[in-house]
PDB file of N, CA and C in Angstrom:
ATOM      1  N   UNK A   1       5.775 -11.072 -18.644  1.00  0.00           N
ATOM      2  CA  UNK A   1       5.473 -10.059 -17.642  1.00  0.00           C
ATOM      3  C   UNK A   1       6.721  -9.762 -16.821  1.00  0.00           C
ATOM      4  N   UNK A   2       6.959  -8.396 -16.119  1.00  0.00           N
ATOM      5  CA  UNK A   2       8.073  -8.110 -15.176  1.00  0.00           C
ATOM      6  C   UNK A   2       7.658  -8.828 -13.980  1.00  0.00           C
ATOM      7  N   UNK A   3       9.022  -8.872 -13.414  1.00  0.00           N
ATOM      8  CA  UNK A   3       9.305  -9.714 -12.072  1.00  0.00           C
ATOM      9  C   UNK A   3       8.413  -8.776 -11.116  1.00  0.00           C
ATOM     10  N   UNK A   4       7.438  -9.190 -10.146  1.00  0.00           N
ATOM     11  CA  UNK A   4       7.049  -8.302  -9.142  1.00  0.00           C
ATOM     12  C   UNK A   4       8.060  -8.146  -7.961  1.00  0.00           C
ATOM     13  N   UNK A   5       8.417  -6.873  -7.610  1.00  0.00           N
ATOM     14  CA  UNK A   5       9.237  -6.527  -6.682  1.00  0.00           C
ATOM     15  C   UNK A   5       9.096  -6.936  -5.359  1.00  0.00           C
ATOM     16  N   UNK A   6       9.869  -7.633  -4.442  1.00  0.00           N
ATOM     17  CA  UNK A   6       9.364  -7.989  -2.968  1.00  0.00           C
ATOM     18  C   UNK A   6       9.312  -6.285  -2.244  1.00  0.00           C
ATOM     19  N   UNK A   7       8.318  -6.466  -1.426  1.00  0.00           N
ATOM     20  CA  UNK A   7       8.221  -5.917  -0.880  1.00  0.00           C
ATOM     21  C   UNK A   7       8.418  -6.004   0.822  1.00  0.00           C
ATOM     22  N   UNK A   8       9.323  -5.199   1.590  1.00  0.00           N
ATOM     23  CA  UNK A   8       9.738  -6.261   2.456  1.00  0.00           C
ATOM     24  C   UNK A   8       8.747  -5.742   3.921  1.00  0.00           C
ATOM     25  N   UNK A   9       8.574  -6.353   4.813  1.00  0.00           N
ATOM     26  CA  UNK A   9       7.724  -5.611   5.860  1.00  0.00           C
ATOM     27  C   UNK A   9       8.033  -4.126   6.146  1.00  0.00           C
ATOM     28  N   UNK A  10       9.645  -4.095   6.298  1.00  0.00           N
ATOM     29  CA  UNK A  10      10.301  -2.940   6.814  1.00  0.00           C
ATOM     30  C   UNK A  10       9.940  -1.629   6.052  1.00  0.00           C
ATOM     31  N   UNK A  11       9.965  -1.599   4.795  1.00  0.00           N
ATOM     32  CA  UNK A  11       9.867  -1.129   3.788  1.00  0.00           C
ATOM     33  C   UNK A  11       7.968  -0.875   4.165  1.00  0.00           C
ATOM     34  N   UNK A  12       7.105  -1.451   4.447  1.00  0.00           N
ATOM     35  CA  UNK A  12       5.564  -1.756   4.119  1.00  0.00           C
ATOM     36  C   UNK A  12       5.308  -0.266   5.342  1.00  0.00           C
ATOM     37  N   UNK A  13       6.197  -1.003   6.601  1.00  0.00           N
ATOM     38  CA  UNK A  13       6.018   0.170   7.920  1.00  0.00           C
ATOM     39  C   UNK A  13       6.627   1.608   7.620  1.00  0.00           C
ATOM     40  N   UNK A  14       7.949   1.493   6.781  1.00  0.00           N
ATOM     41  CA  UNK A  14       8.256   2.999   6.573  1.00  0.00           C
ATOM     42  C   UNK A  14       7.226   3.605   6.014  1.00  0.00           C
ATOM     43  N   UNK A  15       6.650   3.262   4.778  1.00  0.00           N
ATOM     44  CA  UNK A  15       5.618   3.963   3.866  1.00  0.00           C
ATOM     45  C   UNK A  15       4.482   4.540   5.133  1.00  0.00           C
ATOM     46  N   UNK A  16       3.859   3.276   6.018  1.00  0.00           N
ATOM     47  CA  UNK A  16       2.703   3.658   6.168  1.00  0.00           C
ATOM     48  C   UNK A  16       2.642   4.463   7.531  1.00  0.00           C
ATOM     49  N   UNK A  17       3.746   4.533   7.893  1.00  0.00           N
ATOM     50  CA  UNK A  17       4.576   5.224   8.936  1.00  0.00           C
ATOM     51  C   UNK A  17       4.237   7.197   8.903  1.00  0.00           C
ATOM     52  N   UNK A  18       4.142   7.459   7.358  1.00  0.00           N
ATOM     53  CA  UNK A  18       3.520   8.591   6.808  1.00  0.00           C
ATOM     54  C   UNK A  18       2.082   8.753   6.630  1.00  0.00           C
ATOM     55  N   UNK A  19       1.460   7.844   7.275  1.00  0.00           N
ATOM     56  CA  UNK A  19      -0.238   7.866   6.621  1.00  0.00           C
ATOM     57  C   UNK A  19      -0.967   7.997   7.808  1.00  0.00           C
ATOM     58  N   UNK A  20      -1.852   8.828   7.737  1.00  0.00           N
ATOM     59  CA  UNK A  20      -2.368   9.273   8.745  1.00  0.00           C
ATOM     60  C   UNK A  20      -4.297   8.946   8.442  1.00  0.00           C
ATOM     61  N   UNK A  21      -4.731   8.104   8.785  1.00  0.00           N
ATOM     62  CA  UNK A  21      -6.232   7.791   8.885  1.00  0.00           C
ATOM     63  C   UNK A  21      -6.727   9.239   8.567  1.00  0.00           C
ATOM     64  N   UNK A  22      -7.534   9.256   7.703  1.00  0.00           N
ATOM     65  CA  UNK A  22      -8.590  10.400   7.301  1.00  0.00           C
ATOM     66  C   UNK A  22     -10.111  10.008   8.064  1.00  0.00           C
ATOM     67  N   UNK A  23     -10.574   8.869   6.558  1.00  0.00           N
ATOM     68  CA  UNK A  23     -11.836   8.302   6.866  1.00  0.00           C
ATOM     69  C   UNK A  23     -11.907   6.726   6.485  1.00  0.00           C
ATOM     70  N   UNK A  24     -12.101   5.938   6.840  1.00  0.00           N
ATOM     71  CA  UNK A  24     -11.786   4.574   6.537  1.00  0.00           C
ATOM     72  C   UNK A  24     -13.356   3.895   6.525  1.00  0.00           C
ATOM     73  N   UNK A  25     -14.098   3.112   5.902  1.00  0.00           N
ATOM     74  CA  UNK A  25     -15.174   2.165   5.834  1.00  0.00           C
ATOM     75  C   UNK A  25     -14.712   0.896   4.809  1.00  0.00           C
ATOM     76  N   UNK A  26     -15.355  -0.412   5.032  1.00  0.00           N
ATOM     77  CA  UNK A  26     -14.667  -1.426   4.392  1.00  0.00           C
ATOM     78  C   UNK A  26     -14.592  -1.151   2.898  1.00  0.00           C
ATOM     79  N   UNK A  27     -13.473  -1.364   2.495  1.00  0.00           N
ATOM     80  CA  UNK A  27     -13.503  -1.130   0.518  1.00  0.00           C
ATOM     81  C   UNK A  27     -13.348   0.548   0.703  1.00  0.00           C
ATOM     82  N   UNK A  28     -12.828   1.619   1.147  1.00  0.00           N
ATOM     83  CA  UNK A  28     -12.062   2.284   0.654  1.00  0.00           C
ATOM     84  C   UNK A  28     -11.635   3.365   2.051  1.00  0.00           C
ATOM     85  N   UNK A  29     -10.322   3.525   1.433  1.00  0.00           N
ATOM     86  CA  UNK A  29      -9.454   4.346   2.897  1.00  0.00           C
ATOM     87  C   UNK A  29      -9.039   5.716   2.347  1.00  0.00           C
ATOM     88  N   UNK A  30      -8.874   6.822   3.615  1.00  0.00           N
ATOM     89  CA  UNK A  30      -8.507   7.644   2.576  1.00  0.00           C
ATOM     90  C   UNK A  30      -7.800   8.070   3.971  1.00  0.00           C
ATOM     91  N   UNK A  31      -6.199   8.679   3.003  1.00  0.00           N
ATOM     92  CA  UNK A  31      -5.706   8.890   4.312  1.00  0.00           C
ATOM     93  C   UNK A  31      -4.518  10.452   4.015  1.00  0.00           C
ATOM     94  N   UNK A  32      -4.157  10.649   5.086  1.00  0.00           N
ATOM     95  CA  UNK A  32      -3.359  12.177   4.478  1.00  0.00           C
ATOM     96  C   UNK A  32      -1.751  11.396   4.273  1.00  0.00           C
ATOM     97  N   UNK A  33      -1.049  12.277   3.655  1.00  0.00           N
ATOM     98  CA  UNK A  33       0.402  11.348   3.889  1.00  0.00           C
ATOM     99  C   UNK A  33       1.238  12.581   3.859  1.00  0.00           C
ATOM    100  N   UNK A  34       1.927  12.792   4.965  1.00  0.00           N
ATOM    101  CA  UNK A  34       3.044  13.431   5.313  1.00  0.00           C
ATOM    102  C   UNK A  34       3.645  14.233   4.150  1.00  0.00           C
ATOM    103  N   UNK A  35       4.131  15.195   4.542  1.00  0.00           N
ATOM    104  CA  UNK A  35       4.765  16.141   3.309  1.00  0.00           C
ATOM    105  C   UNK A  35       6.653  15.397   3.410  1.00  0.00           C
ATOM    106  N   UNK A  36       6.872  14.903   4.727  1.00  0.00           N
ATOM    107  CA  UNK A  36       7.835  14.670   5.201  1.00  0.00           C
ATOM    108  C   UNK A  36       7.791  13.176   4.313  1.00  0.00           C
ATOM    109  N   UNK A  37       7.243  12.863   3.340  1.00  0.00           N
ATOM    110  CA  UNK A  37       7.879  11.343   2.968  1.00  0.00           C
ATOM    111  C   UNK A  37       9.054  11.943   1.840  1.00  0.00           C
ATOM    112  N   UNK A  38       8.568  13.188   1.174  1.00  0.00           N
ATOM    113  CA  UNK A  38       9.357  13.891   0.281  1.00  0.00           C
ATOM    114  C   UNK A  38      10.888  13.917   0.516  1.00  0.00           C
ATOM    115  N   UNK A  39      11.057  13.488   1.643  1.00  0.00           N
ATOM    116  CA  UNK A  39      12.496  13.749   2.394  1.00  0.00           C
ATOM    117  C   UNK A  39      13.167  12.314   2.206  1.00  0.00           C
ATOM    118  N   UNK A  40      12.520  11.228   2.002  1.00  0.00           N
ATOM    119  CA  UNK A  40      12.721  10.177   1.588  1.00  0.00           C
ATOM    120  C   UNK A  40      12.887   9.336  -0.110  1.00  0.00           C
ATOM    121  N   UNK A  41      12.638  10.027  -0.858  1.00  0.00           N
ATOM    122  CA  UNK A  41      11.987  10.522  -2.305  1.00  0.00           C
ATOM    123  C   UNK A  41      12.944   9.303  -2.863  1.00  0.00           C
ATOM    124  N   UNK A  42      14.195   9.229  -2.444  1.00  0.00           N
ATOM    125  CA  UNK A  42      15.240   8.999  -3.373  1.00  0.00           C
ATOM    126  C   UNK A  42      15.599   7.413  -2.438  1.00  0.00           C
ATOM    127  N   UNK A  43      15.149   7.313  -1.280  1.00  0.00           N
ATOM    128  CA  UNK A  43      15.753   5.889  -0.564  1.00  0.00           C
ATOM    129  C   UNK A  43      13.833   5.237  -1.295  1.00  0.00           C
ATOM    130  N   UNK A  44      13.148   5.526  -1.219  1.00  0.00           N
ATOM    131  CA  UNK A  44      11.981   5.158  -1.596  1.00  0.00           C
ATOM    132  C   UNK A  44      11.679   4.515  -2.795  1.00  0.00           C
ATOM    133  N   UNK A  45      11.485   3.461  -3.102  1.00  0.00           N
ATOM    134  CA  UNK A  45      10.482   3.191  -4.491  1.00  0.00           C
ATOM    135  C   UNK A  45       9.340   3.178  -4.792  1.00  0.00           C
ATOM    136  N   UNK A  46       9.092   4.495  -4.927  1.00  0.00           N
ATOM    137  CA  UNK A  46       7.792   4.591  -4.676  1.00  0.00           C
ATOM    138  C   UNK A  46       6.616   4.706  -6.562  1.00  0.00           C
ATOM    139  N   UNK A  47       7.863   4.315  -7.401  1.00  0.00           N
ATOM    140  CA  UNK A  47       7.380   4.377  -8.312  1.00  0.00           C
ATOM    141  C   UNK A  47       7.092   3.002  -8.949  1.00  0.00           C
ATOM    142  N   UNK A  48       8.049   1.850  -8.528  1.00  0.00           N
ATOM    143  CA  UNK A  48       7.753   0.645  -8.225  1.00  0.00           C
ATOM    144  C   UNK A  48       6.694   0.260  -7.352  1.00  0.00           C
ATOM    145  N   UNK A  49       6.748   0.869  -6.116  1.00  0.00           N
ATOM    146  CA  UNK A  49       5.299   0.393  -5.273  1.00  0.00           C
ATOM    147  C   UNK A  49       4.289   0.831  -5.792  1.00  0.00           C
ATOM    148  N   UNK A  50       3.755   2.223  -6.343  1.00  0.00           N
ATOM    149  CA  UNK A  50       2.712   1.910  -6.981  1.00  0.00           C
ATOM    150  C   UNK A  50       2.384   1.513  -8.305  1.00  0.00           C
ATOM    151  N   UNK A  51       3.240   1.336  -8.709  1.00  0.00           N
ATOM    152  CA  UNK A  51       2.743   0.302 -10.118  1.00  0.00           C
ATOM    153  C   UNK A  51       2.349  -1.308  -9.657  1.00  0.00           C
ATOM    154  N   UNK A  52       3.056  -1.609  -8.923  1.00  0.00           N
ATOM    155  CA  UNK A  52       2.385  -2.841  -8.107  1.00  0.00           C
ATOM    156  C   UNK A  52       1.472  -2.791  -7.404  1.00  0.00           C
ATOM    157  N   UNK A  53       1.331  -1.782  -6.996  1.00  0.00           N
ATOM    158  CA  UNK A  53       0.001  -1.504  -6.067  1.00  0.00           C
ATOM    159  C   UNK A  53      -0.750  -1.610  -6.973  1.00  0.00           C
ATOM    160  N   UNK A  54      -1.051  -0.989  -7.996  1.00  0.00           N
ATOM    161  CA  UNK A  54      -2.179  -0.903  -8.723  1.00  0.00           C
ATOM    162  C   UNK A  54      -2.065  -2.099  -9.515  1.00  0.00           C
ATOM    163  N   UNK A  55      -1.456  -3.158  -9.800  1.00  0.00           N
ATOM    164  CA  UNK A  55      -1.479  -4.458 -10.227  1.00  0.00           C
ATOM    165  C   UNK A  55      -2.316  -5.738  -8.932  1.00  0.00           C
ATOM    166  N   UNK A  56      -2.602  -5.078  -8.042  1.00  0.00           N
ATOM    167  CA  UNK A  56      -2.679  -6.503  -7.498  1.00  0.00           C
ATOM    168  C   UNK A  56      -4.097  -6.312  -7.229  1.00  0.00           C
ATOM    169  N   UNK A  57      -4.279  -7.671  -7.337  1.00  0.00           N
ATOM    170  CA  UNK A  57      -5.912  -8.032  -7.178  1.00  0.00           C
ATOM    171  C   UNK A  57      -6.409  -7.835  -5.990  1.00  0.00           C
ATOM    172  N   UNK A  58      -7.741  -7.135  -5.615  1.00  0.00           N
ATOM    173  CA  UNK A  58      -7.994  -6.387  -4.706  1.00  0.00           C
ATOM    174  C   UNK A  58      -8.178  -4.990  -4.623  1.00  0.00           C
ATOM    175  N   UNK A  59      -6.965  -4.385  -5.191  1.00  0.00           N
ATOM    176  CA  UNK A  59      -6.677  -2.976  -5.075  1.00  0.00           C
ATOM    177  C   UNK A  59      -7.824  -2.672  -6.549  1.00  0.00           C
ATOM    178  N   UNK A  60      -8.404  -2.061  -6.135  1.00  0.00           N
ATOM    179  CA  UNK A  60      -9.559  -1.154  -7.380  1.00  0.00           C
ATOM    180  C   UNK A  60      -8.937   0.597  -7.995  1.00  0.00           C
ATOM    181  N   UNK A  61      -8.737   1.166  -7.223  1.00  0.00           N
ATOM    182  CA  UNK A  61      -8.525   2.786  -7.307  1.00  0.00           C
ATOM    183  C   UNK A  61      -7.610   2.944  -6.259  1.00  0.00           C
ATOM    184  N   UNK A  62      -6.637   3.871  -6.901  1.00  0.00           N
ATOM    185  CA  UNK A  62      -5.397   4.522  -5.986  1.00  0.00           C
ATOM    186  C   UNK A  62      -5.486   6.089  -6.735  1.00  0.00           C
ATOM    187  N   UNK A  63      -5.802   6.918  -6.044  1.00  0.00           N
ATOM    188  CA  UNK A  63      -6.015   8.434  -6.423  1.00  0.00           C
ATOM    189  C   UNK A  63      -5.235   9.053  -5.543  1.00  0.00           C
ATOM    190  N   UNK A  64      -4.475   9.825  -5.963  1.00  0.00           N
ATOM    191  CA  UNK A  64      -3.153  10.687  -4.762  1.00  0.00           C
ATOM    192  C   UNK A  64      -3.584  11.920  -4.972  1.00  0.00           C
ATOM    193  N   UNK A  65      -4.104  12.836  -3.949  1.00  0.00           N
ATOM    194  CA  UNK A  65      -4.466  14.362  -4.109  1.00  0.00           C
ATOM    195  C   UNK A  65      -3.209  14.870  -3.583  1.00  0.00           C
ATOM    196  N   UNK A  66      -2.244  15.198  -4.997  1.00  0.00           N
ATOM    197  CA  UNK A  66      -1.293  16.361  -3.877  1.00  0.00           C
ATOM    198  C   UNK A  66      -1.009  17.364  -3.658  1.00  0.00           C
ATOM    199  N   UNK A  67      -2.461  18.365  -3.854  1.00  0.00           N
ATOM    200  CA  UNK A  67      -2.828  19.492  -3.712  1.00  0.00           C
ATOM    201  C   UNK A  67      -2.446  19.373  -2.256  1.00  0.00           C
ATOM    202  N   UNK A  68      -3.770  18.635  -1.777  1.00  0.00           N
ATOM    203  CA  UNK A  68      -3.514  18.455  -0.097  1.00  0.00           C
ATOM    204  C   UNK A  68      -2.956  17.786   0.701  1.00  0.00           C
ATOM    205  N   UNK A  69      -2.372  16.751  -0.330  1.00  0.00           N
ATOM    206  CA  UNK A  69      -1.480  15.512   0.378  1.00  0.00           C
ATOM    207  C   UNK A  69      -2.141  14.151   1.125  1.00  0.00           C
ATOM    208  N   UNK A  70      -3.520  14.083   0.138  1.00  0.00           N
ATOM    209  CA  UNK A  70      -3.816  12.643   0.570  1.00  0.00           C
ATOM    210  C   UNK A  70      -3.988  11.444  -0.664  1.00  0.00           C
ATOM    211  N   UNK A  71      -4.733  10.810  -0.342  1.00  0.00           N
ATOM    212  CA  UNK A  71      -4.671   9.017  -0.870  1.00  0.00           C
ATOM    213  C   UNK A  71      -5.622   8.620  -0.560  1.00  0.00           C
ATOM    214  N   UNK A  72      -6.267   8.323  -1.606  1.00  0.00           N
ATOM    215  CA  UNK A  72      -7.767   7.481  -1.389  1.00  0.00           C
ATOM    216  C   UNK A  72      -7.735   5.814  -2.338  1.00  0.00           C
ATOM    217  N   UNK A  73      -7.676   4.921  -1.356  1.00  0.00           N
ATOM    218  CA  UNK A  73      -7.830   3.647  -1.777  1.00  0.00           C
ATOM    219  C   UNK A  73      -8.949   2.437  -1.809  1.00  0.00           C
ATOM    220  N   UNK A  74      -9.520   2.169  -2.764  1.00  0.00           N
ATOM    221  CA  UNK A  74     -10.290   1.798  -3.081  1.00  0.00           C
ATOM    222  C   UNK A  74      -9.979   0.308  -3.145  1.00  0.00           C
ATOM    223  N   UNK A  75     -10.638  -0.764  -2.321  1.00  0.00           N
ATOM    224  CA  UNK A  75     -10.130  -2.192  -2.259  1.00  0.00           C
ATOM    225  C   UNK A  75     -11.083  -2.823  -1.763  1.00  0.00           C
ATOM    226  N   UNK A  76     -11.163  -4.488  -2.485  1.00  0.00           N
ATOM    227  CA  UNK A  76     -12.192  -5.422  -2.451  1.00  0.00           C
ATOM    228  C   UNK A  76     -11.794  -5.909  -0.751  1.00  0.00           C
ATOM    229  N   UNK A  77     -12.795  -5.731  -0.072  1.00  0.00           N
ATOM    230  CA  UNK A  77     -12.321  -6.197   1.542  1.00  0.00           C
ATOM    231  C   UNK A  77     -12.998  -7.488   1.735  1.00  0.00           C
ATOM    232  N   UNK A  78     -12.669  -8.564   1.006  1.00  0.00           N
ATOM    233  CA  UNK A  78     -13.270  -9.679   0.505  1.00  0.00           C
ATOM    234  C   UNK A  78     -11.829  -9.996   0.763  1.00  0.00           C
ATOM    235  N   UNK A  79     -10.864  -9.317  -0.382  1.00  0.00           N
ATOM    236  CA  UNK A  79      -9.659  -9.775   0.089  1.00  0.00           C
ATOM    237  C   UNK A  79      -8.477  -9.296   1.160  1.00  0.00           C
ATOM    238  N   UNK A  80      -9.272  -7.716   1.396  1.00  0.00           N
ATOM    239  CA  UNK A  80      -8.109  -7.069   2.496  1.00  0.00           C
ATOM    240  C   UNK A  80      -8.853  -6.367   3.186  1.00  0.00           C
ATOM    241  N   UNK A  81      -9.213  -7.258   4.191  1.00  0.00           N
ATOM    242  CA  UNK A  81      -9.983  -7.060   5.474  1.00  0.00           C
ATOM    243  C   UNK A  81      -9.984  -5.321   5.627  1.00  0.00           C
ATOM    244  N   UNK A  82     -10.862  -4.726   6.167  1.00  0.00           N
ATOM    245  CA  UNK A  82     -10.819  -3.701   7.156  1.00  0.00           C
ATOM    246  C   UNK A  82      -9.666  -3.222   8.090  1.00  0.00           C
ATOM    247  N   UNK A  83      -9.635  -4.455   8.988  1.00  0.00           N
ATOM    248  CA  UNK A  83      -8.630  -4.632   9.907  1.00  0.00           C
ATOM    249  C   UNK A  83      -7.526  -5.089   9.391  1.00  0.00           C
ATOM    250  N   UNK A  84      -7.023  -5.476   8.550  1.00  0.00           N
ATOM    251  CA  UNK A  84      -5.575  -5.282   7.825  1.00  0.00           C
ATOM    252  C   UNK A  84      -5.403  -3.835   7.541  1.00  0.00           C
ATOM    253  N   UNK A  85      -5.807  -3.208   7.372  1.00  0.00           N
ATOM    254  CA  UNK A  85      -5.707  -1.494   6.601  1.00  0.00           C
ATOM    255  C   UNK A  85      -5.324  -0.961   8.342  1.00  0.00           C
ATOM    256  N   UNK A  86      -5.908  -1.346   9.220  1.00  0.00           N
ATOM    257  CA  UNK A  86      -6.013  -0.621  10.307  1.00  0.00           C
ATOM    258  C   UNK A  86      -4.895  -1.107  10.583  1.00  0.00           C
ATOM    259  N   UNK A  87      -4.225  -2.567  11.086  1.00  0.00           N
ATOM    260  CA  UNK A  87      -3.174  -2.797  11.921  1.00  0.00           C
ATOM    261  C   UNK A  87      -1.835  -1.940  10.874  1.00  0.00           C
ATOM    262  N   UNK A  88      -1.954  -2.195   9.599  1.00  0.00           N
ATOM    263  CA  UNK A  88      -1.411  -1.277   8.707  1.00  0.00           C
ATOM    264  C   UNK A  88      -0.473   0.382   9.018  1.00  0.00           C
ATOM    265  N   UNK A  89      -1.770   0.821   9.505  1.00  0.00           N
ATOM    266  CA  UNK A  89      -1.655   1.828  10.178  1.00  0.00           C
ATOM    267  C   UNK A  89      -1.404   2.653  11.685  1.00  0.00           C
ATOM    268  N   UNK A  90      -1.202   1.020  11.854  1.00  0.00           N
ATOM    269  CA  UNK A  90      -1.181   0.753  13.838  1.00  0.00           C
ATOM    270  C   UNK A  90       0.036   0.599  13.961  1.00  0.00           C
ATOM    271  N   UNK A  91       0.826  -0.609  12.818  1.00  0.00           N
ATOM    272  CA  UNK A  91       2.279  -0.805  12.695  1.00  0.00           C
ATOM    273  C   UNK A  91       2.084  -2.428  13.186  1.00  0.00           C
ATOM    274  N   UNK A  92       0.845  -2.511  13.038  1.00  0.00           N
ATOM    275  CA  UNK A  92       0.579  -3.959  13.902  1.00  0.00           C
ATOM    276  C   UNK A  92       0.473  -5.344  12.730  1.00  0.00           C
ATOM    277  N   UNK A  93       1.000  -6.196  12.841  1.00  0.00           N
ATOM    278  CA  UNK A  93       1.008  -7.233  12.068  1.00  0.00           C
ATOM    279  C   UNK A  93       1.704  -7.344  10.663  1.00  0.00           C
ATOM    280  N   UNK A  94       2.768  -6.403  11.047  1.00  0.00           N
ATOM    281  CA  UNK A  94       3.276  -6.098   9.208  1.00  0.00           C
ATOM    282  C   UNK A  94       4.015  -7.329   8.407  1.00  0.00           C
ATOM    283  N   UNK A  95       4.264  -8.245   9.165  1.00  0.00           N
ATOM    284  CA  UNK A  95       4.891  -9.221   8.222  1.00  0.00           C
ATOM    285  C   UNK A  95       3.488 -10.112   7.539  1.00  0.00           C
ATOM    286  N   UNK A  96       2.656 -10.598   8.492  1.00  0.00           N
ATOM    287  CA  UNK A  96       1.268 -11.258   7.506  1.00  0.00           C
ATOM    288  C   UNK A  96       0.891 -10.064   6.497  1.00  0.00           C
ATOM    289  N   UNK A  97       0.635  -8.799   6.482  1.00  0.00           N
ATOM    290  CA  UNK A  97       0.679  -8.337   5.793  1.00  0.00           C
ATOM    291  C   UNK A  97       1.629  -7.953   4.490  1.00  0.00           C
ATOM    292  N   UNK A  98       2.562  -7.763   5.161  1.00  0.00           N
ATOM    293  CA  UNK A  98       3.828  -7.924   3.780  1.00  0.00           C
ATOM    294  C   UNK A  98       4.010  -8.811   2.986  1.00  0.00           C
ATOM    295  N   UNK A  99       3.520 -10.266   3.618  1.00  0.00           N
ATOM    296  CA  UNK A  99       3.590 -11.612   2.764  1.00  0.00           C
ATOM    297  C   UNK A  99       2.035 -11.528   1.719  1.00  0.00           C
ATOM    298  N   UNK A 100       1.264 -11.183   2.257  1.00  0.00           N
ATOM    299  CA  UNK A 100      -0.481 -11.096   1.315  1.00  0.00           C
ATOM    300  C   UNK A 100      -0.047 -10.153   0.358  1.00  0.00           C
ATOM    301  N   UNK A 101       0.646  -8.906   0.419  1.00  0.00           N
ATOM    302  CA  UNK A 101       0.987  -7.779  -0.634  1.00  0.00           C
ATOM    303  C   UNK A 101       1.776  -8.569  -1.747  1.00  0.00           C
ATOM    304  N   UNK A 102       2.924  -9.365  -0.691  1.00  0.00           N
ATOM    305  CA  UNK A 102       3.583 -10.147  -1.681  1.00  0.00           C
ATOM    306  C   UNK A 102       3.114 -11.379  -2.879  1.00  0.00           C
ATOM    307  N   UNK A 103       2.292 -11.871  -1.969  1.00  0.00           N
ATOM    308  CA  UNK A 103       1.950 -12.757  -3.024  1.00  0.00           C
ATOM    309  C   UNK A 103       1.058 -12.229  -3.752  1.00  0.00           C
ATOM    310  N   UNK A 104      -0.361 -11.395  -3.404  1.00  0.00           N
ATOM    311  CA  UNK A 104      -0.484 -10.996  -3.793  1.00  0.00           C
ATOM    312  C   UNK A 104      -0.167 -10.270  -5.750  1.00  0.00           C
ATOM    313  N   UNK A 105       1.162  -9.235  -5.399  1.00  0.00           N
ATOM    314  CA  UNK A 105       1.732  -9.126  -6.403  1.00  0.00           C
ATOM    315  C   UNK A 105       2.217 -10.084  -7.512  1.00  0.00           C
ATOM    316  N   UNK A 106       3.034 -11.253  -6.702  1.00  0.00           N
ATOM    317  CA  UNK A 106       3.196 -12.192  -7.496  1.00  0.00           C
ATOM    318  C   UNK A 106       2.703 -12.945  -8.565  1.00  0.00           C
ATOM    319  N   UNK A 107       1.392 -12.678  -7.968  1.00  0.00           N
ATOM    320  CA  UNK A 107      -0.002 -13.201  -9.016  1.00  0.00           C
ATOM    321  C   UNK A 107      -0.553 -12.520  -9.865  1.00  0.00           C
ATOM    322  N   UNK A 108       0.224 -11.038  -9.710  1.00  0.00           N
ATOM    323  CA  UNK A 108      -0.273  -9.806  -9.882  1.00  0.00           C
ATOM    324  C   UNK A 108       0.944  -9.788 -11.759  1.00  0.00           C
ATOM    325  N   UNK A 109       1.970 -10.813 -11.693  1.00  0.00           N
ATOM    326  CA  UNK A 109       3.006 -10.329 -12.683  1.00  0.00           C
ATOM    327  C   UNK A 109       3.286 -11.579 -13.061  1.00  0.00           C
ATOM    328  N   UNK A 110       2.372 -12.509 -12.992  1.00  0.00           N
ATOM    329  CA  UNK A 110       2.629 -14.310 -13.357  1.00  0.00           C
ATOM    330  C   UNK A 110       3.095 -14.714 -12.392  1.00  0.00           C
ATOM    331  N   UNK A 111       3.799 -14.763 -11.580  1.00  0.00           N
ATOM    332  CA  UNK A 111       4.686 -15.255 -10.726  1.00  0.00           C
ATOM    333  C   UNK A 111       5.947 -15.050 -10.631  1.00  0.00           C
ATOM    334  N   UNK A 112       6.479 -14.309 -11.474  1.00  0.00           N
ATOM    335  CA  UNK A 112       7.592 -13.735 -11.904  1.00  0.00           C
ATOM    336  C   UNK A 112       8.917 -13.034 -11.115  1.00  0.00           C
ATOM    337  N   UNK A 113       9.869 -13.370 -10.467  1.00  0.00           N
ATOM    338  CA  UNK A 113      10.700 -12.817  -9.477  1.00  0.00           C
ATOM    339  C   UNK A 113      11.770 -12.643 -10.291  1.00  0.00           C
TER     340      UNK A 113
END
């Protein structure tokens, strides 16, 4: 299996820095995301983050509408609380969060770095 990519907090807040709460209930979020991340396209890995995204246990459905520019995520909140998605989006607690994505992933690609 490939090495899963760290993902670093800093990196976790830029992304979600663009996401704007739509409608949120436990197990799935849906949120708008900035036209302005486009401006970032090239400092971004955003083709790495979601292939890991969609590898890690928890995450069920990742659907990107970019007709209108949103994101609907679908996740077991067994393993990612409600309130992780929210502080997420608050900017609040990003390193416990960056480390759960991380390992997360890790488990997500054997363990593989």
């Amino acid at each position: 299996m490939s090495a899963a990519p760290h993902i670093p907090s800093e990196l976790v807040l830029r992304i979600a820095s663009y996401f704007t709460p739509i409608h949120h209930v436990a197990g799935r979020l849906r949120v708008r995301v900035s036209s302005d991340i486009k401006k970032e396209a090239d400092s971004l890995p955003l083709e790495k983050i979601d292939q890991t995204i969609k590898q890690i246990d928890g995450i069920k459905n990742v659907k990107f509408n970019k007709l209108i520019g949103s994101a609907t995520i679908e996740y077991d909140h067994e393993i990612f609380p409600k309130k992780m998605w929210d502080d997420l989006l608050k900017g609040q607690n990003l390193h416990e969060i960056s480390a759960l994505i991380n390992n997360l992933a890790q488990k997500a690609t054997g363990g593989a770095r």
